[in-house]
Protein backbone atom coordinates (compact mmCIF):
# COMPACT_ATOMS: atom_id res chain seq x y z
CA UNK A 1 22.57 46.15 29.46
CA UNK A 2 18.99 47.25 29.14
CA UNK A 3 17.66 43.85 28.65
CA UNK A 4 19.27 42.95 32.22
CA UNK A 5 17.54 46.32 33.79
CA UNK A 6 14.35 44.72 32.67
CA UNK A 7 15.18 41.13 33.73
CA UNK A 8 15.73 42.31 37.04
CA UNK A 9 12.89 44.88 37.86
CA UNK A 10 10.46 41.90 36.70
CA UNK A 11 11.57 39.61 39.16
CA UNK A 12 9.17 39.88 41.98
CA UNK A 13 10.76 40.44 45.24
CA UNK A 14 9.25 39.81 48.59
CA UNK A 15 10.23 41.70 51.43
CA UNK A 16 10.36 38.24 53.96
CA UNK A 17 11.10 34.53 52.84
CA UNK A 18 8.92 31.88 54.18
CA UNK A 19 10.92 31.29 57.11
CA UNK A 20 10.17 35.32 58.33
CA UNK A 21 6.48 34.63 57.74
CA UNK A 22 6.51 31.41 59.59
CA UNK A 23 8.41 33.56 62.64
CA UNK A 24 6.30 36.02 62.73
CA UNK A 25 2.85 33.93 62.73
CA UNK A 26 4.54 32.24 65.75
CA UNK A 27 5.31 35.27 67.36
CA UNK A 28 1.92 36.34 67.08
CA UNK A 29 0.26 33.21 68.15
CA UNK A 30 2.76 33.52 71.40
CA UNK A 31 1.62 37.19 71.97
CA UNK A 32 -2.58 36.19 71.63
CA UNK A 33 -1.82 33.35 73.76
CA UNK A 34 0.09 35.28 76.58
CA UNK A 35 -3.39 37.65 76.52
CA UNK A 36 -5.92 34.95 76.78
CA UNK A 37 -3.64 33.65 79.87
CA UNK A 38 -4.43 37.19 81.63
CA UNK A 39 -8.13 37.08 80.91
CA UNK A 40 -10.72 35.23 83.09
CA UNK A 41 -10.69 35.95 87.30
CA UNK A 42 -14.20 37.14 87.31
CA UNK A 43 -17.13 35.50 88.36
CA UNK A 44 -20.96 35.18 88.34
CA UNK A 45 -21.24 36.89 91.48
CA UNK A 46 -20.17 40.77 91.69
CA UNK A 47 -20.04 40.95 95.37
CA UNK A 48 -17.65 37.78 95.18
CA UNK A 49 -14.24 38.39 94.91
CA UNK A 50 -11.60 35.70 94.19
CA UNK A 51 -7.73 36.36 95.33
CA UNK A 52 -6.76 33.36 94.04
CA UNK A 53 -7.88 33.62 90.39
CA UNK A 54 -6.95 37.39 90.04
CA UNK A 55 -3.73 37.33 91.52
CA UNK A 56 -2.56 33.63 90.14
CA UNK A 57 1.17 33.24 88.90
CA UNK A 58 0.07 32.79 85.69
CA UNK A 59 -2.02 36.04 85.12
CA UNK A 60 0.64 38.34 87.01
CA UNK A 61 4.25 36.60 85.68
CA UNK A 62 4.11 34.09 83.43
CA UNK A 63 1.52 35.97 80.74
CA UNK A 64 3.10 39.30 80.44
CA UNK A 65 6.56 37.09 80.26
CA UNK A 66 4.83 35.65 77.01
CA UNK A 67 3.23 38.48 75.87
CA UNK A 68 6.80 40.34 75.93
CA UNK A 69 8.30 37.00 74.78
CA UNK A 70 5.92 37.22 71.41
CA UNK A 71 6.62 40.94 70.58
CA UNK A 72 10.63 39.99 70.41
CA UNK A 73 10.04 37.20 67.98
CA UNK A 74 8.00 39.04 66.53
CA UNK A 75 10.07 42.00 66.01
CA UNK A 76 13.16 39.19 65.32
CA UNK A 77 10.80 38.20 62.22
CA UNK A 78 10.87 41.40 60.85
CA UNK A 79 14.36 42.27 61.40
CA UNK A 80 15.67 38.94 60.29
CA UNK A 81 17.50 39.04 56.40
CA UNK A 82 16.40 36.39 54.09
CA UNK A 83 19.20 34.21 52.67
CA UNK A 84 18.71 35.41 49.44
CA UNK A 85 19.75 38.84 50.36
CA UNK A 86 22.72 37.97 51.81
């Protein structure tokens, strides 16, 4: 019985599989991308200001909708069971 004890305490176990890790690296390129779509507006001159580029669909809806899109796959990643544990 001991020698089983021992087996299993050596075997190394992750807490994700491969397939968490690849989720979550998605999730956070999703996130970083739905930030660098809400940057930029501004321009070289400060008494110059630009409707267009600073309220644009995709700074005001469609980055946030990413940024919030990334965080749930991201939080999906970590949630997620690995087959193994199953």
């Amino acid at each position: 019985m001991s020698k089983q004890v021992k087996e299993k305490t050596s075997e190394k176990i992750f807490p994700f599989s491969k397939e968490n890790y690849k989720l979550l690296i998605v999730g956070v390129v999703i996130v970083i991308f739905g930030f660098i779509l809400m940057m930029g507006g501004g321009s070289d001159d400060p008494n110059a200001f630009d409707e267009e580029a600073l309220f644009s669909f995709t700074r005001i809806t469609l980055a946030p909708f990413l940024v919030i899109a990334g965080y749930v796959v991201v939080i999906y990643a970590i949630l997620k069971k690995s087959k193994k544990e199953e």
